[in-house]
Structure formats: structure tokens, C-alpha cells
C-alpha atoms as a PDB file:
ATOM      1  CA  UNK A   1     -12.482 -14.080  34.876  1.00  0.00           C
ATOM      2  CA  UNK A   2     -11.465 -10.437  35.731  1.00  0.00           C
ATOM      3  CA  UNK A   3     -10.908 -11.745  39.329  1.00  0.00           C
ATOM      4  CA  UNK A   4      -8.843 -15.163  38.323  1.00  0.00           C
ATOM      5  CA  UNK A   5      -6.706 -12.254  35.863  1.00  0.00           C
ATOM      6  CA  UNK A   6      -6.202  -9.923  38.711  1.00  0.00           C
ATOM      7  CA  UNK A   7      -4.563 -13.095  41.088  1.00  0.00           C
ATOM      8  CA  UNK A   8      -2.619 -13.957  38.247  1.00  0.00           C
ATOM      9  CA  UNK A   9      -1.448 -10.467  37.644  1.00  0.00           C
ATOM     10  CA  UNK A  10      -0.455 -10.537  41.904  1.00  0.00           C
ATOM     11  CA  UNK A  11       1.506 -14.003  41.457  1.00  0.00           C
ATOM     12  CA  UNK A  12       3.398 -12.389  38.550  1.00  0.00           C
ATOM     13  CA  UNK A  13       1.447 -15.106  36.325  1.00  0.00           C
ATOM     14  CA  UNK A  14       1.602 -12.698  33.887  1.00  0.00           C
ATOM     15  CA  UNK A  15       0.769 -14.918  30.820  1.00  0.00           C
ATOM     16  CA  UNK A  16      -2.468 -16.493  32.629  1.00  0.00           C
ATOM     17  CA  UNK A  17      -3.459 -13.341  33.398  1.00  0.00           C
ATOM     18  CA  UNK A  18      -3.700 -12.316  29.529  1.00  0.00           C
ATOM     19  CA  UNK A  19      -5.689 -15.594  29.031  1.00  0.00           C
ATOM     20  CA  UNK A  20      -8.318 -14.760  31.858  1.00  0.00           C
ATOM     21  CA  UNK A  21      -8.736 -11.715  30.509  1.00  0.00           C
ATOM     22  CA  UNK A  22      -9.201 -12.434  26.688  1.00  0.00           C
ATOM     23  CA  UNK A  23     -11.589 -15.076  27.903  1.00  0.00           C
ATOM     24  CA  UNK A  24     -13.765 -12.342  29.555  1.00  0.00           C
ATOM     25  CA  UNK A  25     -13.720  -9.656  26.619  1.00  0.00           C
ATOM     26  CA  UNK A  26     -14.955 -12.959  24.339  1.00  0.00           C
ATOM     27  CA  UNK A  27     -17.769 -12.705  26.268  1.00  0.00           C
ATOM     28  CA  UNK A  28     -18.730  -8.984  24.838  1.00  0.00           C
ATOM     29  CA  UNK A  29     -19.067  -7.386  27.725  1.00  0.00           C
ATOM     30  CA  UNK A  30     -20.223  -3.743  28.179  1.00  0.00           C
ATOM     31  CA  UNK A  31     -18.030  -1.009  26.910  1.00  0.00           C
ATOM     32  CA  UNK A  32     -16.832   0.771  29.879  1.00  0.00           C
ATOM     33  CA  UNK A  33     -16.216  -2.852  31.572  1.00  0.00           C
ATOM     34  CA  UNK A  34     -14.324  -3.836  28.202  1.00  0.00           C
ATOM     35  CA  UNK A  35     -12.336  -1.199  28.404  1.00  0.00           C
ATOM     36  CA  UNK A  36     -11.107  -1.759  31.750  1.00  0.00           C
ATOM     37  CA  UNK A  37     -10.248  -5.568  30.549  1.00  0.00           C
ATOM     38  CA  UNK A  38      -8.321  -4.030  27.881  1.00  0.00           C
ATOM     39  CA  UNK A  39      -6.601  -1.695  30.905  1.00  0.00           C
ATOM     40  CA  UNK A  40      -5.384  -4.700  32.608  1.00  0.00           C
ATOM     41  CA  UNK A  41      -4.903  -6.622  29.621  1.00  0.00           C
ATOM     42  CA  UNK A  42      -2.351  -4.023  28.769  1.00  0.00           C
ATOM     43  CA  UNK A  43      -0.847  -3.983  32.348  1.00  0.00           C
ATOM     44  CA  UNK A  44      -0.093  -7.601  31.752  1.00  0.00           C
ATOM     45  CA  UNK A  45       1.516  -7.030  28.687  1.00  0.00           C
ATOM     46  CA  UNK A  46       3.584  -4.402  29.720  1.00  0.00           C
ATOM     47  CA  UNK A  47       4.741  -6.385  32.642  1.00  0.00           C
ATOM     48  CA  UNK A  48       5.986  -8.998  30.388  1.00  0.00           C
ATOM     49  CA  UNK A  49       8.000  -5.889  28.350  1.00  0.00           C
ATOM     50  CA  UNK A  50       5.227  -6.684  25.018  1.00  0.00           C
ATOM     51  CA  UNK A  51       5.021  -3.184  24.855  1.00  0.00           C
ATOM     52  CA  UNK A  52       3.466  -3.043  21.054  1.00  0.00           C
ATOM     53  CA  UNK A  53       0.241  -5.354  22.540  1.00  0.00           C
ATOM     54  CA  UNK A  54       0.318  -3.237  25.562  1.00  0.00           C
ATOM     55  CA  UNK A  55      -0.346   0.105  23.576  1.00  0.00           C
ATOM     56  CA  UNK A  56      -2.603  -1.658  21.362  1.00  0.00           C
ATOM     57  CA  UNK A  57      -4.716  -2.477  24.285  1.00  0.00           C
ATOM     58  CA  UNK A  58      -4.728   1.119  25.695  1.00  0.00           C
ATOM     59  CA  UNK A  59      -5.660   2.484  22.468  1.00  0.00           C
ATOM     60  CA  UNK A  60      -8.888  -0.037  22.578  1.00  0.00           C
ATOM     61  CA  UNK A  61      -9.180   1.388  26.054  1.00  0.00           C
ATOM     62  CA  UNK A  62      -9.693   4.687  25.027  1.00  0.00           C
ATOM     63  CA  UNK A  63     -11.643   4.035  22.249  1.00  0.00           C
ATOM     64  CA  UNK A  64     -14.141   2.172  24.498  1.00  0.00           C
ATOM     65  CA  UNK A  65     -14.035   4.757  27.347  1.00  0.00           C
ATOM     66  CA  UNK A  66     -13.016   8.091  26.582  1.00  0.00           C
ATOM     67  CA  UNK A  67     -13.128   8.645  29.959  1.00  0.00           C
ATOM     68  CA  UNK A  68     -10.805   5.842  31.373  1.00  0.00           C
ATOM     69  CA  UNK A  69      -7.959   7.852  32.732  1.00  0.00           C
ATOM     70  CA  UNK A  70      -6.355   4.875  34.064  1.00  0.00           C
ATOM     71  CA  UNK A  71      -5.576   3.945  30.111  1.00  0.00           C
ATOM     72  CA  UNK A  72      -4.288   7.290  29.114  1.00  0.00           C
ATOM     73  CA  UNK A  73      -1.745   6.947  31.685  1.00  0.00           C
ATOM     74  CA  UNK A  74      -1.065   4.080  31.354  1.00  0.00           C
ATOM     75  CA  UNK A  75      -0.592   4.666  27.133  1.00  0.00           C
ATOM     76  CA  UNK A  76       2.117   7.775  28.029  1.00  0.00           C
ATOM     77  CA  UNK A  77       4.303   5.411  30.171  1.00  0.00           C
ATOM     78  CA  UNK A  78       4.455   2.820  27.291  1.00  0.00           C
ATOM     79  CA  UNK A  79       5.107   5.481  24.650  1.00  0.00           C
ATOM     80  CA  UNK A  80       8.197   6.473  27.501  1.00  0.00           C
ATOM     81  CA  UNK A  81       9.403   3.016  27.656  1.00  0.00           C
ATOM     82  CA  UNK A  82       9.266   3.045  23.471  1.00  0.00           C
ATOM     83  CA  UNK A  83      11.460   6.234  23.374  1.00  0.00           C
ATOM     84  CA  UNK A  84      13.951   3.932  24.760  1.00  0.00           C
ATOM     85  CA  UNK A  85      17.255   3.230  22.594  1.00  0.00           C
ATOM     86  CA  UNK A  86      17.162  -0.528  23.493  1.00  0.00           C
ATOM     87  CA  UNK A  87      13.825  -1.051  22.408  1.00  0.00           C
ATOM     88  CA  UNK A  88      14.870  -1.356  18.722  1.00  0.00           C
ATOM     89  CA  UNK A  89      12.374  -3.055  16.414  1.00  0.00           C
ATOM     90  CA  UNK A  90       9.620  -2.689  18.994  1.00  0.00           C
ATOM     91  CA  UNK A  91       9.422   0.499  18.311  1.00  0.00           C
ATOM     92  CA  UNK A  92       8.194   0.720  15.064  1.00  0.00           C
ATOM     93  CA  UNK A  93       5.504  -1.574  16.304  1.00  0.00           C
ATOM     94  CA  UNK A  94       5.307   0.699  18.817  1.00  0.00           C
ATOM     95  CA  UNK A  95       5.108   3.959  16.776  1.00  0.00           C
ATOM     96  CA  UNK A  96       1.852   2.566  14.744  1.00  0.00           C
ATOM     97  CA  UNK A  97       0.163   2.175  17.868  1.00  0.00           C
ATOM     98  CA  UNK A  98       0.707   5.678  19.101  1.00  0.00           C
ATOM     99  CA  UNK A  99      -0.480   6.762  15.869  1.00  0.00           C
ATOM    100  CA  UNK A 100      -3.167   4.795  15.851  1.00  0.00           C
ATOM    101  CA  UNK A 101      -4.423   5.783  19.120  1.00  0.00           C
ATOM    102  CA  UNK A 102      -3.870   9.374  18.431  1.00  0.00           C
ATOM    103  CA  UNK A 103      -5.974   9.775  15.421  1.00  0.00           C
END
């Protein structure tokens, strides 16, 4: 499922993507491999500018794997992208995410 999400996310199948890879965390995988689902799960959302979900998923990142550097990056460029005028009531959604993650 990882795989089939990774080919989706190369086609710019963005949506399919997010379904092959909520399919494979309902399998309960192992933490650190859950939290790189949630990684790409979150590069999927980004890509389709559902920023709030994106965050979201980088904060389960981290909370899975500390160590996952990939999702800490990944987290400060959507919390750049919120600071964004344009973003409007995103960013509240936004916001409670980054606070979330953060404490």
C-alpha cells in the first residue's frame, strides 16, 4: 500500500495516494513505519493545499518518531505556507495544529 501511495503521489494522484495510505496505517503497523505513512500522508495533503490535515499528520509523525526529521521539516514548511495572508480560515485550523504539535 505504501508502494501503490508513492505511484500515486508520482502521477500527481494525489487523492489515491491519501487512500493507499490510510489503508496501510488501518493495518497498525509499527510506530516508526506509521510515522513515515503519516509523513507521506501529509505530503499528499499538502500537495493538494489541505494544509490543516497536512500538519495534523506531521504532528502524528512526531509523536510516533521523535526522531523522524523528515516530519519536522516538513511541519515548518506548512506552518510557512499558514503564515500566508491568503490562507484565511485555514489558518485557524492551522494554528491548533501547531499548537498541538508543540505541546
Amino acid at each position: 500500500l505504501k508502494t501503490a501511495g508513492n505511484t500515486a503521489v508520482s502521477g500527481k494522484k494525489y487523492e489515491q495516494a491519501v487512500e493507499h495510505y490510510t489503508k496501510a496505517l488501518a493495518l497498525q503497523p509499527s510506530a516508526g513505519f506509521a510515522a513515515l505513512l503519516h509523513g507521506n500522508r501529509a505530503a499528499a495533503f499538502q500537495s493538494m493545499d489541505r494544509l490543516a490535515e497536512a500538519l495534523a499528520d506531521c504532528g502524528r509523525a512526531i509523536a510516533l518518531d521523535p526522531t523522524y526529521s523528515k516530519a519536522y521539516s516538513r511541519w515548518g514548511q506548512l506552518v510557512m505556507l499558514c503564515a500566508r495572508p491568503a490562507c484565511g480560515r485555514v489558518c485557524d485550523k492551522c494554528a491548533q495544529h501547531c499548537h498541538d504539535t508543540l505541546h
